[in-house]
PDB file of N, CA and C in Angstrom:
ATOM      1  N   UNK A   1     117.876  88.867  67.990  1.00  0.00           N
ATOM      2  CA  UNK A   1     116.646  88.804  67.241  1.00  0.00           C
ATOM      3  C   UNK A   1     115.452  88.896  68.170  1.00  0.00           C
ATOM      4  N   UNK A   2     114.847  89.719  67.586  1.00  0.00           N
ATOM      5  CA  UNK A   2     113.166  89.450  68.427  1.00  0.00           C
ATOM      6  C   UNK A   2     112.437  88.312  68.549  1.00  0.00           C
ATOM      7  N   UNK A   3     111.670  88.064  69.707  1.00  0.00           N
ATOM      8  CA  UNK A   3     110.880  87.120  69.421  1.00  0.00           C
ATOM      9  C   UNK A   3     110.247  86.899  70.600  1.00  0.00           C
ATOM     10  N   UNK A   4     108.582  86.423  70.693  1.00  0.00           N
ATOM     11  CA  UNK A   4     107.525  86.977  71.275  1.00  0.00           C
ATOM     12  C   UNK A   4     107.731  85.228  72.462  1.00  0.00           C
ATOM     13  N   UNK A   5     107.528  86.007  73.618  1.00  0.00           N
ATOM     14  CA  UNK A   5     107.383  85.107  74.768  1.00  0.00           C
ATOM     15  C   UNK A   5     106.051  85.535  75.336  1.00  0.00           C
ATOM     16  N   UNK A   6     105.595  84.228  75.907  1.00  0.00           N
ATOM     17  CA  UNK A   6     104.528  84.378  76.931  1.00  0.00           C
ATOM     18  C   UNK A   6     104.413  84.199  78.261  1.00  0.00           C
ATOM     19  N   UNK A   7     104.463  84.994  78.685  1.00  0.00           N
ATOM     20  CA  UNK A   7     104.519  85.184  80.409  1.00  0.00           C
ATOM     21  C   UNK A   7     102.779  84.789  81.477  1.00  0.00           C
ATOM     22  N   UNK A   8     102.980  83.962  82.321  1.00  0.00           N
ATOM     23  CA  UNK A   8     101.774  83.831  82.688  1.00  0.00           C
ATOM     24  C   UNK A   8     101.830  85.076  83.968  1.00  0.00           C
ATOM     25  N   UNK A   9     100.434  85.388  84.381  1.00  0.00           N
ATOM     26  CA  UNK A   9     100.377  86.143  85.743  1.00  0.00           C
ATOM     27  C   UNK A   9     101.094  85.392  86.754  1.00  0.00           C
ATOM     28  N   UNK A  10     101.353  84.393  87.013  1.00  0.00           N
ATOM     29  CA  UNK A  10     101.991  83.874  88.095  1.00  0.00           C
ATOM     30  C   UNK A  10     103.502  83.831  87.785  1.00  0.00           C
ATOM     31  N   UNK A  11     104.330  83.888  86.490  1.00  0.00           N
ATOM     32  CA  UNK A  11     105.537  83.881  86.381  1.00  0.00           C
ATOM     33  C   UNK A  11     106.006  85.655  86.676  1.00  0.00           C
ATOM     34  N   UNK A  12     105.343  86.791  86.219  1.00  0.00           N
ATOM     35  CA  UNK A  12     105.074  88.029  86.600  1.00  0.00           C
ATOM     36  C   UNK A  12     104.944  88.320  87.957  1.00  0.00           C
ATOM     37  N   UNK A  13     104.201  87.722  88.767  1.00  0.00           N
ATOM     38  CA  UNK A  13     104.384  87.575  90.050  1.00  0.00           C
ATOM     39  C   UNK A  13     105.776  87.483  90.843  1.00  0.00           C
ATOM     40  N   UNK A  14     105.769  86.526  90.308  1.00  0.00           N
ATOM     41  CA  UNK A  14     107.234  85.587  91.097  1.00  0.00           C
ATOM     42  C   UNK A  14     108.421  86.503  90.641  1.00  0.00           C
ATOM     43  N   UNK A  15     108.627  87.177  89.272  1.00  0.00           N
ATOM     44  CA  UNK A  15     109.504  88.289  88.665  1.00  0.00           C
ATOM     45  C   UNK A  15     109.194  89.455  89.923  1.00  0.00           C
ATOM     46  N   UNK A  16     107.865  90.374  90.490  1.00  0.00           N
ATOM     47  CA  UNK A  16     107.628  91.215  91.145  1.00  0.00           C
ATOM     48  C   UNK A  16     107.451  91.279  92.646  1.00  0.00           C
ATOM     49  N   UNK A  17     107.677  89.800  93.264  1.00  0.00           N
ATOM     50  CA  UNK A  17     107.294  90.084  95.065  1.00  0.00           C
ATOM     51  C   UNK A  17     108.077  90.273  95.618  1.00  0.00           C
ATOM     52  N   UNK A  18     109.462  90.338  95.307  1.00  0.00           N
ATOM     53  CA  UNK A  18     110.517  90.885  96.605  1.00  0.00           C
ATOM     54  C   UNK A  18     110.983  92.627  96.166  1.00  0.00           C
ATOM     55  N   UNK A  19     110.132  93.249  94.930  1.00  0.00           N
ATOM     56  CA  UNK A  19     109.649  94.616  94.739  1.00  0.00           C
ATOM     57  C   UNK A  19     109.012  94.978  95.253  1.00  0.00           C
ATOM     58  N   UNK A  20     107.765  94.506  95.399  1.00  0.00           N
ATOM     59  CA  UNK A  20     106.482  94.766  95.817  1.00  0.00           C
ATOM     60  C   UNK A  20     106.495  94.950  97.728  1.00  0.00           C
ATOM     61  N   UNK A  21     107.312  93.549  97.936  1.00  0.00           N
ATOM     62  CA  UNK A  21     107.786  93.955  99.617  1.00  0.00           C
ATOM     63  C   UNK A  21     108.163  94.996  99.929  1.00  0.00           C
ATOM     64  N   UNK A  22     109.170  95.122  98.905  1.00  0.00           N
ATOM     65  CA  UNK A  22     110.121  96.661  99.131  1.00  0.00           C
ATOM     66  C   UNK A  22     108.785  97.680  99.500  1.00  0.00           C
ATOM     67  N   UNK A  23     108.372  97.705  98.363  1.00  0.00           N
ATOM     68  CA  UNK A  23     107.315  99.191  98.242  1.00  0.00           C
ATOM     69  C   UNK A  23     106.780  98.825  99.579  1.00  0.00           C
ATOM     70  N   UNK A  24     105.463  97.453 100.028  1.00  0.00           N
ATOM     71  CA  UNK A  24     105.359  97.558 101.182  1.00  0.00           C
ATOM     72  C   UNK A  24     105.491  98.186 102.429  1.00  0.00           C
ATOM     73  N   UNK A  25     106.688  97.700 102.539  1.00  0.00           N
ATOM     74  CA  UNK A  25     108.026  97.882 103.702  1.00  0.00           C
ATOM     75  C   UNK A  25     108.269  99.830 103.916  1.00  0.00           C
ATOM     76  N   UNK A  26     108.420  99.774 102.342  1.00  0.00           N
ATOM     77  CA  UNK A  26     108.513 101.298 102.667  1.00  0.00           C
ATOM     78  C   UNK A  26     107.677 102.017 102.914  1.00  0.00           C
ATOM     79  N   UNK A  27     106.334 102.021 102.279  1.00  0.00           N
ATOM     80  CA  UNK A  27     104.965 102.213 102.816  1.00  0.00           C
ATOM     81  C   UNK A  27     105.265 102.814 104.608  1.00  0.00           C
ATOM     82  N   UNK A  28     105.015 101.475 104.843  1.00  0.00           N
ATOM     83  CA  UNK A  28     104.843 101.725 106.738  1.00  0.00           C
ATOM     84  C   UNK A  28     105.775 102.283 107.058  1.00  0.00           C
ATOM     85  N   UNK A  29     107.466 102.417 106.990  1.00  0.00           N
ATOM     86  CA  UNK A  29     108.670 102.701 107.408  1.00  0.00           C
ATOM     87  C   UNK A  29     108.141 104.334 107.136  1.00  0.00           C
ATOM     88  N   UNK A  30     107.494 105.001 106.120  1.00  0.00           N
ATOM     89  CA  UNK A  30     107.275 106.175 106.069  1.00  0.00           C
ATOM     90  C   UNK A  30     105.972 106.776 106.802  1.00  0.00           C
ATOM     91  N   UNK A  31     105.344 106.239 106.762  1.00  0.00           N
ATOM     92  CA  UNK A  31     104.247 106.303 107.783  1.00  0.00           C
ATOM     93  C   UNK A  31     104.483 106.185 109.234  1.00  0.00           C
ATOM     94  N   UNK A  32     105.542 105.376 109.232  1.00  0.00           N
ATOM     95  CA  UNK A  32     105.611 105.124 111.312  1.00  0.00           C
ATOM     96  C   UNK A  32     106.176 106.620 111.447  1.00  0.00           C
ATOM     97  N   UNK A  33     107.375 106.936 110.485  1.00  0.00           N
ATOM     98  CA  UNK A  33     108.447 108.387 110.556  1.00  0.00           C
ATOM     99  C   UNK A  33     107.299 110.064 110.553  1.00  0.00           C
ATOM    100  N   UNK A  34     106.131 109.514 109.602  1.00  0.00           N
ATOM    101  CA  UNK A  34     105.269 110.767 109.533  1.00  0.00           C
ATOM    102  C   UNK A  34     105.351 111.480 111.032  1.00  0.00           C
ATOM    103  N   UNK A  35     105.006 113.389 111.027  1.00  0.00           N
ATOM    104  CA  UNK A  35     104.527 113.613 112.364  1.00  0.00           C
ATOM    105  C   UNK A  35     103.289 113.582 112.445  1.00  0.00           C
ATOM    106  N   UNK A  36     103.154 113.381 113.319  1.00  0.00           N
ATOM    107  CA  UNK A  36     101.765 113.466 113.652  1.00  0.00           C
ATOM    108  C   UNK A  36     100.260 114.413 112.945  1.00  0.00           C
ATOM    109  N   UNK A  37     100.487 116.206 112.787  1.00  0.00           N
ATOM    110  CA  UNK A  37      99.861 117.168 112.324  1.00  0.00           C
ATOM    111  C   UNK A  37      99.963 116.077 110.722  1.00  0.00           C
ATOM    112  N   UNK A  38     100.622 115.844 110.169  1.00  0.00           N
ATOM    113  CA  UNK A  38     100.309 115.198 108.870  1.00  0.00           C
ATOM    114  C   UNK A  38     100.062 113.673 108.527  1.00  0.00           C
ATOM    115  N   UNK A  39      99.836 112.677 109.813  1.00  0.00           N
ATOM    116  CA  UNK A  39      99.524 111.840 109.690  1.00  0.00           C
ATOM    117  C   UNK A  39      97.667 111.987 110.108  1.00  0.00           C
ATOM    118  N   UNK A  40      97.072 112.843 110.761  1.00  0.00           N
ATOM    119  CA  UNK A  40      95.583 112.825 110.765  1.00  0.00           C
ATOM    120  C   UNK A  40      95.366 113.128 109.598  1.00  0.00           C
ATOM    121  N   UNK A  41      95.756 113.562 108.876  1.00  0.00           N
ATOM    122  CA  UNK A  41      95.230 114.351 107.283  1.00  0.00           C
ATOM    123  C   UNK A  41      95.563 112.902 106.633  1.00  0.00           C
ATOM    124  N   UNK A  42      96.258 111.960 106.421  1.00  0.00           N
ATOM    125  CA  UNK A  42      96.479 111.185 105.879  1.00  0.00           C
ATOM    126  C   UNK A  42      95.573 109.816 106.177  1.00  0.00           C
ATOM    127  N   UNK A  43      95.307 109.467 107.635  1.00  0.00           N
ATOM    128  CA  UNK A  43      94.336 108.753 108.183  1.00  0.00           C
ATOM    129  C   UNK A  43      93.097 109.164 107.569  1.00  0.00           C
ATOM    130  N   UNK A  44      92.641 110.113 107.298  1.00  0.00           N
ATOM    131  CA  UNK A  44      91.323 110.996 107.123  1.00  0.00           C
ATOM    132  C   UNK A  44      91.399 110.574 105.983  1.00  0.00           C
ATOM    133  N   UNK A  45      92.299 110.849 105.085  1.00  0.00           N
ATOM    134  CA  UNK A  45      92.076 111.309 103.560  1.00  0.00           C
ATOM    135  C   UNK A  45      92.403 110.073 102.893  1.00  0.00           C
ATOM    136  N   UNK A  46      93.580 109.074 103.468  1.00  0.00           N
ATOM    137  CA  UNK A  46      94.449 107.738 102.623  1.00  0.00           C
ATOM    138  C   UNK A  46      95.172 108.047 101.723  1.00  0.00           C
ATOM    139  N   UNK A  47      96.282 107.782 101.495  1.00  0.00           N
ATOM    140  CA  UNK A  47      97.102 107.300 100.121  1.00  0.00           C
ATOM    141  C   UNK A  47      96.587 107.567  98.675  1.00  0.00           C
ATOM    142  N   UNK A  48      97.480 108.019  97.721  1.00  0.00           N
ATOM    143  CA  UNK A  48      97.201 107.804  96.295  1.00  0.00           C
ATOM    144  C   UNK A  48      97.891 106.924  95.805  1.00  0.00           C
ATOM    145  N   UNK A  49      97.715 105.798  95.141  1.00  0.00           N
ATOM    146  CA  UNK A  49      99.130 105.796  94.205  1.00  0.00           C
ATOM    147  C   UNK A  49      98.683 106.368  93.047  1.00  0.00           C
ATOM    148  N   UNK A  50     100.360 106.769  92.436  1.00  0.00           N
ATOM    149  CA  UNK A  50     100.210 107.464  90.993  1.00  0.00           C
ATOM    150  C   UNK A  50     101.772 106.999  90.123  1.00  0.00           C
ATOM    151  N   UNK A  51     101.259 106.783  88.964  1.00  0.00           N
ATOM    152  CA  UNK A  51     102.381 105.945  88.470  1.00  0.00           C
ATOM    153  C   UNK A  51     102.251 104.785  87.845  1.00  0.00           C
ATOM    154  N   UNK A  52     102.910 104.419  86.647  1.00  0.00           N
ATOM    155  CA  UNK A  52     103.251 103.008  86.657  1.00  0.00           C
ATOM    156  C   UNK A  52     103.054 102.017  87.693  1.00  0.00           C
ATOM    157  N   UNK A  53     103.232 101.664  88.807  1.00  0.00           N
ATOM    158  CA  UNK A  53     103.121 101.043  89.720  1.00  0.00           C
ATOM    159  C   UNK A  53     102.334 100.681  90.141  1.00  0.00           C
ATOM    160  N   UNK A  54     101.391 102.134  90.706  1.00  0.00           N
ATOM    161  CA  UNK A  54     100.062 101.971  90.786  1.00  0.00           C
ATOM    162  C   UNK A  54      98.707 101.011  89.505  1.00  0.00           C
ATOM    163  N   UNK A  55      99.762 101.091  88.635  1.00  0.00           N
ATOM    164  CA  UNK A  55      98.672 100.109  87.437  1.00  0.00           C
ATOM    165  C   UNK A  55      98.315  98.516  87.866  1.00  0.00           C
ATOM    166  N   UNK A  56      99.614  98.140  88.829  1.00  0.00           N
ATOM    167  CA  UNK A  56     100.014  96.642  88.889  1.00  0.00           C
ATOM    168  C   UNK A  56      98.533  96.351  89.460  1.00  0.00           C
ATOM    169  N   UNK A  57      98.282  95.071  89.088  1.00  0.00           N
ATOM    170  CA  UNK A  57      96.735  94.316  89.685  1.00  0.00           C
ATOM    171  C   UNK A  57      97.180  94.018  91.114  1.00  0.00           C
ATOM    172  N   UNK A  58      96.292  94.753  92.130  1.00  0.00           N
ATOM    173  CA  UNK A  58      95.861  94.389  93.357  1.00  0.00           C
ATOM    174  C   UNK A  58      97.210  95.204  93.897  1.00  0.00           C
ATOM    175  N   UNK A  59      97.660  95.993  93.992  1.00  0.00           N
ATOM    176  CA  UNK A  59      98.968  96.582  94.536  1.00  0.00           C
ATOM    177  C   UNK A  59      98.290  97.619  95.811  1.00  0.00           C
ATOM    178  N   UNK A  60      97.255  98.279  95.040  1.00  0.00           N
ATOM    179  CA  UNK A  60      96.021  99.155  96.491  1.00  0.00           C
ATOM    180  C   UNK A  60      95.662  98.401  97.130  1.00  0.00           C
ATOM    181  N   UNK A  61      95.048  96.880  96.586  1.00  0.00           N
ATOM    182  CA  UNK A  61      94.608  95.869  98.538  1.00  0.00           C
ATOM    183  C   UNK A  61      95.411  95.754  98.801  1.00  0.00           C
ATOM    184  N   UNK A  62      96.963  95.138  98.214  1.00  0.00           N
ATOM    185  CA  UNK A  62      97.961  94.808  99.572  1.00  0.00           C
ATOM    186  C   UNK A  62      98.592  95.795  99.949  1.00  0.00           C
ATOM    187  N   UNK A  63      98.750  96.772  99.623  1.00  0.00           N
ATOM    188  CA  UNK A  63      98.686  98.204 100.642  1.00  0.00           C
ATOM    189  C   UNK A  63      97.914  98.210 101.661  1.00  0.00           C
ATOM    190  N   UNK A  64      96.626  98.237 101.335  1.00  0.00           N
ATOM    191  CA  UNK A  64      95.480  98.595 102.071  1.00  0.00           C
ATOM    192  C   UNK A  64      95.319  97.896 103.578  1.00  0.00           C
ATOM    193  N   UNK A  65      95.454  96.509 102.955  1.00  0.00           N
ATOM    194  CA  UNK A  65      95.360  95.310 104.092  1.00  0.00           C
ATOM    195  C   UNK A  65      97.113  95.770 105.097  1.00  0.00           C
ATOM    196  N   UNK A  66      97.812  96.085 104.278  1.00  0.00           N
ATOM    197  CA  UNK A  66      99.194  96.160 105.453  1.00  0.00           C
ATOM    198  C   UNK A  66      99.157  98.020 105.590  1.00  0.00           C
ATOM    199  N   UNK A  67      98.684  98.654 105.743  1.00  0.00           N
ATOM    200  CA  UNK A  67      98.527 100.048 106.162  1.00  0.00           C
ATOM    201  C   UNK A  67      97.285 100.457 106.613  1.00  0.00           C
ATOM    202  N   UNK A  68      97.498 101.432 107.893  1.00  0.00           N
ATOM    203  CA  UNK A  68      96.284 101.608 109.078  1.00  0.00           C
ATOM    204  C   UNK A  68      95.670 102.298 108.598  1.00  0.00           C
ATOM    205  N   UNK A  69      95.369 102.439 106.854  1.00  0.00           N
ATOM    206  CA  UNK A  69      94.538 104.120 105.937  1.00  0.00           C
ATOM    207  C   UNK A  69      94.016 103.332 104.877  1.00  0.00           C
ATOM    208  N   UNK A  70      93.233 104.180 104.115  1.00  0.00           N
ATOM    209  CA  UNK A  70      92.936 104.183 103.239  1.00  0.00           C
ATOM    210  C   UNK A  70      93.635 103.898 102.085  1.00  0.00           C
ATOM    211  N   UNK A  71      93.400 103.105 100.692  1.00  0.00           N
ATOM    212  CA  UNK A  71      94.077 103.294  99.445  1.00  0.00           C
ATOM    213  C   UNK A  71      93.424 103.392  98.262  1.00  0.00           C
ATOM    214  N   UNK A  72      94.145 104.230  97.380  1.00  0.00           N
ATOM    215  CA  UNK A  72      92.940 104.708  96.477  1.00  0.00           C
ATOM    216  C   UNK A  72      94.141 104.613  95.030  1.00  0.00           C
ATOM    217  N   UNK A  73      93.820 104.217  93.823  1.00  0.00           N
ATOM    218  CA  UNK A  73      94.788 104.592  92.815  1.00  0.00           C
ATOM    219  C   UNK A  73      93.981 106.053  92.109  1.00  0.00           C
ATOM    220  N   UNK A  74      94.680 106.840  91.695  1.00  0.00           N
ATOM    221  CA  UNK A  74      94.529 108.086  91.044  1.00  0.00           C
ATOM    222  C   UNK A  74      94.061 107.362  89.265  1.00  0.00           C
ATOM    223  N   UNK A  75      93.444 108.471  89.368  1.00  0.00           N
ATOM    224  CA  UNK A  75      91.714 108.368  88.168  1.00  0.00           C
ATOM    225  C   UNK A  75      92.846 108.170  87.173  1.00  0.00           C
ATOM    226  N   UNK A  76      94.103 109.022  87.094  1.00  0.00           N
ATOM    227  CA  UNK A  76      94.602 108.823  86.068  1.00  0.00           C
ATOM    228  C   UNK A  76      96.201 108.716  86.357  1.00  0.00           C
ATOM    229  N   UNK A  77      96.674 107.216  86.773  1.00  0.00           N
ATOM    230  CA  UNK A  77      97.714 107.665  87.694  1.00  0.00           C
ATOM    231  C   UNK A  77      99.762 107.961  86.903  1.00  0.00           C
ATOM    232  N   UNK A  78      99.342 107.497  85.289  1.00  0.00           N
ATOM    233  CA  UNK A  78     100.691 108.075  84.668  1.00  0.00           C
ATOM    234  C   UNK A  78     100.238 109.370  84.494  1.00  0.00           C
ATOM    235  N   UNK A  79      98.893 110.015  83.830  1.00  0.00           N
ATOM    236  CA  UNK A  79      99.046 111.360  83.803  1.00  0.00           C
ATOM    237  C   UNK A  79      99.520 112.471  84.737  1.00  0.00           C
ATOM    238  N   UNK A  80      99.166 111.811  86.349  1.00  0.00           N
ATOM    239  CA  UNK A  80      99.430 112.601  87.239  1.00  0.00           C
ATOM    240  C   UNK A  80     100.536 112.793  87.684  1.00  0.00           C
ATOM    241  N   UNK A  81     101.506 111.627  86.938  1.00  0.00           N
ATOM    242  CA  UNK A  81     103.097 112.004  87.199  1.00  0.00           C
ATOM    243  C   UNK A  81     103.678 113.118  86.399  1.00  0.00           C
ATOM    244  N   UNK A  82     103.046 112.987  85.337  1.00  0.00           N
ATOM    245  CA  UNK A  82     103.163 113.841  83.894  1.00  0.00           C
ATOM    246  C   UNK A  82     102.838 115.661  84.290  1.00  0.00           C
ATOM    247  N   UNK A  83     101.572 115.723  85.005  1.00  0.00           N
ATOM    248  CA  UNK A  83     100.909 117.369  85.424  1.00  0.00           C
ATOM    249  C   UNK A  83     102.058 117.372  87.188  1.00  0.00           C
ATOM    250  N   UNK A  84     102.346 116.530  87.782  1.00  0.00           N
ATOM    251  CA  UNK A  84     103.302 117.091  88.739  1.00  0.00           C
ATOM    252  C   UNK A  84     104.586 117.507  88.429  1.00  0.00           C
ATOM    253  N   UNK A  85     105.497 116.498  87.543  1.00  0.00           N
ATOM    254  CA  UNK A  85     106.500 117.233  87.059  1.00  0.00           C
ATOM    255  C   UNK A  85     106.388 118.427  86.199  1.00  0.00           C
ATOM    256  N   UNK A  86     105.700 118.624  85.323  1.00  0.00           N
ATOM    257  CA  UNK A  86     105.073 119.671  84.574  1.00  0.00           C
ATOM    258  C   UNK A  86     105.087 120.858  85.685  1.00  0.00           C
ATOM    259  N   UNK A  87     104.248 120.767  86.796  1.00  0.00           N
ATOM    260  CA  UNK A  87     104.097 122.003  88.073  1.00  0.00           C
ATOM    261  C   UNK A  87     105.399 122.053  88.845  1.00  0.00           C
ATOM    262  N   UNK A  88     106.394 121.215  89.012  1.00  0.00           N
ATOM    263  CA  UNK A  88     107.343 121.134  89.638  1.00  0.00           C
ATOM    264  C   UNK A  88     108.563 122.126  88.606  1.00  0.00           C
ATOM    265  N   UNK A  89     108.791 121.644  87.565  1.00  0.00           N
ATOM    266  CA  UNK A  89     109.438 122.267  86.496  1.00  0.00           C
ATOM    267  C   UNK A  89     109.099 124.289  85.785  1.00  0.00           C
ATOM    268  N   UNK A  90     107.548 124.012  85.985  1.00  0.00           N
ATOM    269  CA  UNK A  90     107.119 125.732  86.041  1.00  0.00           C
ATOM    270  C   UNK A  90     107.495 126.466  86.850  1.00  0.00           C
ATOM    271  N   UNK A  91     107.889 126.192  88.141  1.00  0.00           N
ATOM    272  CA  UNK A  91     108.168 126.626  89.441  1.00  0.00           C
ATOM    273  C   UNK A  91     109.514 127.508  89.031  1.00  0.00           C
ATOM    274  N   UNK A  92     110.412 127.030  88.334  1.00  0.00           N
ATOM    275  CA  UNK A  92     112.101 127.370  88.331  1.00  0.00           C
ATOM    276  C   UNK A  92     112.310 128.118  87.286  1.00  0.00           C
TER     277      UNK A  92
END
């Protein structure tokens, strides 16, 4: 049967920080691996997120604060998953 629960931001939390590490973690682990010719473009320019993910509250500062760049969430960041697969899929 259905039936409506209430979740506080801090029980949501505690459900999302050993995710959120992950993403972290992977963050830098992909950034240390970048080469170089595409890590100045990335220093210069920073990070998008796009996605679900990117919606979570405060997920761009703690990026931001643990990565040597910029972070920015995309203006519209489920649509932009939506127009990449869309361009990825026209391709074939």
């Amino acid at each position: 049967l259905q039936k409506t629960q209430t979740l506080t931001s801090a029980e949501v939390e505690d459900a999302l920080i050993e995710s959120v590490k992950l993403i972290v973690q992977s963050a830098k682990d992909v950034l240390e691996k970048t080469p170089p010719e595409l890590s100045a473009d990335i220093i210069d320019r920073g990070v998008f997120l796009t996605g679900g993910g990117a919606l979570l509250h405060g997920l761009d500062q703690l990026l931001a604060q643990a990565l040597p760049v910029p972070v920015f969430v995309a203006e519209d960041p489920l649509g932009c998953v939506g127009r990449g697969t869309q361009m990825l899929l026209s391709r074939n």
